[in-house]
N, C-alpha and C. Protein backbone atom coordinates (compact mmCIF):
# COMPACT_ATOMS: atom_id res chain seq x y z
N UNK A 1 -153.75 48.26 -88.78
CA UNK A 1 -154.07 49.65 -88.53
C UNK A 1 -155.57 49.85 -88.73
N UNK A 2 -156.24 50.55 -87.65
CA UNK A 2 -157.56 50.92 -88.06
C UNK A 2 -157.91 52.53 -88.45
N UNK A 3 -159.06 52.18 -89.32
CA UNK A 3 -158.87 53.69 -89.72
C UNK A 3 -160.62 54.00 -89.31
N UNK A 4 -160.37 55.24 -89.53
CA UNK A 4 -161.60 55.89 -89.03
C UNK A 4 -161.96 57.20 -90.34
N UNK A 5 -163.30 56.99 -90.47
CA UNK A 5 -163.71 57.70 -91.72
C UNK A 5 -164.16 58.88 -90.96
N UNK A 6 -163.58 60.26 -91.78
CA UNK A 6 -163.66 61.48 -91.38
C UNK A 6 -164.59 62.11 -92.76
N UNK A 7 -165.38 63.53 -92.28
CA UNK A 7 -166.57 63.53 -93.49
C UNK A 7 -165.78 65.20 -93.28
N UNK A 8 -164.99 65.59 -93.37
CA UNK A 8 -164.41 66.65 -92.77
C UNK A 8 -162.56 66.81 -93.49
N UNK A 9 -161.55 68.28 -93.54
CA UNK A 9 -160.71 67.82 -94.33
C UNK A 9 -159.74 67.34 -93.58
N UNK A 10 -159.67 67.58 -91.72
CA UNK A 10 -159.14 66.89 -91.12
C UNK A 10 -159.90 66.61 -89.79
N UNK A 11 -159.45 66.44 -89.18
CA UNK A 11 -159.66 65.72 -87.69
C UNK A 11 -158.63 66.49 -86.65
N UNK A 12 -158.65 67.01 -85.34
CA UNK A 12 -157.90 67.01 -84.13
C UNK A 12 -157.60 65.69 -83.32
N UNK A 13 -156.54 65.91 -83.36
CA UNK A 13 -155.85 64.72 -82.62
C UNK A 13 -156.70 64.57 -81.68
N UNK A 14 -156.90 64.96 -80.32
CA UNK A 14 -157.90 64.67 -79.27
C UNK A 14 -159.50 63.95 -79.82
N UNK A 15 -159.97 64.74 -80.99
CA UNK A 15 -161.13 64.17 -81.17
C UNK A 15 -160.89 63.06 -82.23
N UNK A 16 -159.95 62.82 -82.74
CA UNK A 16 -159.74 61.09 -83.26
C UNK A 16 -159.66 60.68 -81.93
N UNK A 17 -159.11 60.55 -81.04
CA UNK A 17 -158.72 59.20 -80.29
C UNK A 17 -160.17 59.15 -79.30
N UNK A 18 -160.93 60.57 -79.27
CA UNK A 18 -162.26 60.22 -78.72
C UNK A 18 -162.72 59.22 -80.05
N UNK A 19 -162.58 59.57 -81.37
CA UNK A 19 -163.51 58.68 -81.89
C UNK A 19 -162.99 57.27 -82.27
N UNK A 20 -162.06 57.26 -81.58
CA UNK A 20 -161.36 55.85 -82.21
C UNK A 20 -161.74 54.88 -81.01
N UNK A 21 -162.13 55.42 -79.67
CA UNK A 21 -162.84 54.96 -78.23
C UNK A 21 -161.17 54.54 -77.73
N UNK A 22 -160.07 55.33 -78.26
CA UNK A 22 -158.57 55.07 -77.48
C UNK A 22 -158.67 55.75 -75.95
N UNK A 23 -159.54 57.25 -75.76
CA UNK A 23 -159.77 57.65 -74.55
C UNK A 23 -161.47 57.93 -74.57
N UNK A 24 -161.99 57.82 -73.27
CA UNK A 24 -163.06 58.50 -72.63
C UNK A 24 -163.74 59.69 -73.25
N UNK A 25 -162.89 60.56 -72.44
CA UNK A 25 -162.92 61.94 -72.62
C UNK A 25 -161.99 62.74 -72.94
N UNK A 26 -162.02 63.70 -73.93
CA UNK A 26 -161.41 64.86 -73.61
C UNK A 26 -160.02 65.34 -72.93
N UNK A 27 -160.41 64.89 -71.63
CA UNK A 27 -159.67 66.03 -70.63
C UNK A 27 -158.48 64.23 -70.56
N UNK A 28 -159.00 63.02 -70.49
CA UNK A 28 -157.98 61.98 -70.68
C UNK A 28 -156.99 62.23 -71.88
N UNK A 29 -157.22 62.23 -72.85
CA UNK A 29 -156.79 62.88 -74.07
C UNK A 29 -155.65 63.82 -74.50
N UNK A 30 -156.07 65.05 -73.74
CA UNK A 30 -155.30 66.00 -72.74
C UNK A 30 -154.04 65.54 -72.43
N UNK A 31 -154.29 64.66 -71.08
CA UNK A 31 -153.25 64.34 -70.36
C UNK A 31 -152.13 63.66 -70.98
N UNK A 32 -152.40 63.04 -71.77
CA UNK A 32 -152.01 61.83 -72.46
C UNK A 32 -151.31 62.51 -73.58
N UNK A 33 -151.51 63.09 -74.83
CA UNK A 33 -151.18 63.96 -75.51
C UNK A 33 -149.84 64.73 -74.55
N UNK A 34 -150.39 65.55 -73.20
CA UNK A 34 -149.05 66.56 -72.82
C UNK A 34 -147.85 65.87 -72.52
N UNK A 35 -148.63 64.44 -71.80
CA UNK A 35 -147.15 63.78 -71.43
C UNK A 35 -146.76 62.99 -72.07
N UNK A 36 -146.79 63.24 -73.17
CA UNK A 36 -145.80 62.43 -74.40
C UNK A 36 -146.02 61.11 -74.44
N UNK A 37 -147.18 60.63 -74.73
CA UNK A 37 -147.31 59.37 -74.73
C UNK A 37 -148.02 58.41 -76.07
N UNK A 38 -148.14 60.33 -76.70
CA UNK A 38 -149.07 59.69 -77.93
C UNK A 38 -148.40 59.86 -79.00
N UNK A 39 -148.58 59.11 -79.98
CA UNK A 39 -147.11 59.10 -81.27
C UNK A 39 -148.27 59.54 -82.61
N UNK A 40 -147.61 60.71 -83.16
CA UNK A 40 -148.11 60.92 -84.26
C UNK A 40 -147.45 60.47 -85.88
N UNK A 41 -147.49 59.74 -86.52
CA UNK A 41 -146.22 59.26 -87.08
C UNK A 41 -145.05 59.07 -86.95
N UNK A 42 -145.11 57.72 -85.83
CA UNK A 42 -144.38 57.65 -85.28
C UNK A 42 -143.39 58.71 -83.80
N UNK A 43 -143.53 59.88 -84.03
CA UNK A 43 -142.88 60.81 -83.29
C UNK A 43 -144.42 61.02 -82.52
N UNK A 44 -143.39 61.35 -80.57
CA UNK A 44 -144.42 61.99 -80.10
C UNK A 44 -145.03 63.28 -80.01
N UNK A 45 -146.44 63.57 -80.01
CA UNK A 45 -146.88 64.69 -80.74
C UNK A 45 -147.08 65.30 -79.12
N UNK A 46 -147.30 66.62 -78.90
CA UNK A 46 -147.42 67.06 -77.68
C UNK A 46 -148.51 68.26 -78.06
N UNK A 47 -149.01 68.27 -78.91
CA UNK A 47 -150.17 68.95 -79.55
C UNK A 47 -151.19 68.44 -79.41
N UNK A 48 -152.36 68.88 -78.87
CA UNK A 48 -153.52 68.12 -78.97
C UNK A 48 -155.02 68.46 -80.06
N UNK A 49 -154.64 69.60 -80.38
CA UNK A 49 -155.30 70.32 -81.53
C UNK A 49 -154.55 69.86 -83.07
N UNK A 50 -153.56 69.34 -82.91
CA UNK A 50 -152.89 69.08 -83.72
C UNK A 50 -153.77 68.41 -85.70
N UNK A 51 -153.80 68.96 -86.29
CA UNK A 51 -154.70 68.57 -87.39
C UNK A 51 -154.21 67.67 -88.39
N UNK A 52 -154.56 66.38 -88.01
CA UNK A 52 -155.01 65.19 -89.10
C UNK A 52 -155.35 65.26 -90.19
N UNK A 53 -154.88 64.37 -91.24
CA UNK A 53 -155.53 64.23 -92.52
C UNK A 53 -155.34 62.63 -92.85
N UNK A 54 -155.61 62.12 -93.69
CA UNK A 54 -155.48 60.82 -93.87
C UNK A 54 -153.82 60.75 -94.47
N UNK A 55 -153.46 59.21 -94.03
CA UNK A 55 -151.96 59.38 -94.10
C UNK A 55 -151.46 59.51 -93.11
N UNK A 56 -151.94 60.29 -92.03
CA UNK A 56 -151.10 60.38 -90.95
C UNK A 56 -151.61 59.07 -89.92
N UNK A 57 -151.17 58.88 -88.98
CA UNK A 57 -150.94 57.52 -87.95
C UNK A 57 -150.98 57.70 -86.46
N UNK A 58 -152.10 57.85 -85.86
CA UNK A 58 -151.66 57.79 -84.26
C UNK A 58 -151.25 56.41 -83.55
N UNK A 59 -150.63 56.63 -82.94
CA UNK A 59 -150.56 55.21 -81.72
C UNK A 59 -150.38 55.82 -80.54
N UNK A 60 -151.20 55.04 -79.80
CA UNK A 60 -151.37 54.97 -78.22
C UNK A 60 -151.16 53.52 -77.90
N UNK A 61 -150.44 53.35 -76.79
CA UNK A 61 -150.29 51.83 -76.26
C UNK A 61 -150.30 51.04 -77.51
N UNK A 62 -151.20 49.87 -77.80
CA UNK A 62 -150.91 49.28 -78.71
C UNK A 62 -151.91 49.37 -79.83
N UNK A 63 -152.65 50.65 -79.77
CA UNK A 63 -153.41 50.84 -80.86
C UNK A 63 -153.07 51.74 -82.06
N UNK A 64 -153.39 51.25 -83.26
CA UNK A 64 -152.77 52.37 -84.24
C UNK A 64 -153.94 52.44 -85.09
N UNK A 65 -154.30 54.26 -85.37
CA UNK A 65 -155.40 54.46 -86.34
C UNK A 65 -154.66 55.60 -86.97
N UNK A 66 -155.73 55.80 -88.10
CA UNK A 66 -155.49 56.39 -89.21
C UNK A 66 -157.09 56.85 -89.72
N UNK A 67 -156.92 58.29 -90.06
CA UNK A 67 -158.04 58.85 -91.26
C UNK A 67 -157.96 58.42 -92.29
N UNK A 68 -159.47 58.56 -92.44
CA UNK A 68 -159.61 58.60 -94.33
C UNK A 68 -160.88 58.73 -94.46
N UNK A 69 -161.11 59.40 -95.70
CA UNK A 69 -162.31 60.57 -95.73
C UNK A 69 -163.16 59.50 -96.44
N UNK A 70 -164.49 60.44 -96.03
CA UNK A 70 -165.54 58.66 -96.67
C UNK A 70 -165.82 59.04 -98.02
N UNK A 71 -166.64 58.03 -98.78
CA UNK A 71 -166.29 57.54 -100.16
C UNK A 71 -167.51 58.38 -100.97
C-alpha cells in the first residue's frame, strides 16, 4: 500500500488520486469515481468529494493508497 502524506485533516477523494498520479485530471477522476470503479475501503465509493483521513484505503485497478498526515 502506498501512502501519501497529507499536511491537512483530510483529503477529497478526487484530489488523492490526482495526488497519488492514479488519474490526470480532475474531470478523469470524476468519471471514474461515478461509475463505480473506485473502492473506498474496500466498498465502491460513488462520492467524489468524499473526505479522507488516514486509515482509510483507495483502490483503483491495481493501485492501493492511503493518507497519513506528515510528521
Amino acid at each position: 500500500m502506498e501512502t501519501i502524506t497529507i499536511t491537512t485533516e483530510y483529503i477529497q477523494l478526487q484530489d488523492l488520486m490526482k495526488l497519488a498520479s492514479m488519474v490526470s485530471t480532475g474531470g478523469e477522476a470524476k468519471q471514474l469515481i461515478q461509475d463505480g470503479q473506485v473502492l473506498v475501503n474496500g466498498e465502491p465509493c460513488l462520492q467524489r468529494g468524499r473526505k479522507l483521513r488516514p486509515g482509510d484505503a483507495v483502490s483503483y485497478q491495481n493501485r492501493t493508497c492511503t493518507p497519513a498526515y506528515a510528521d
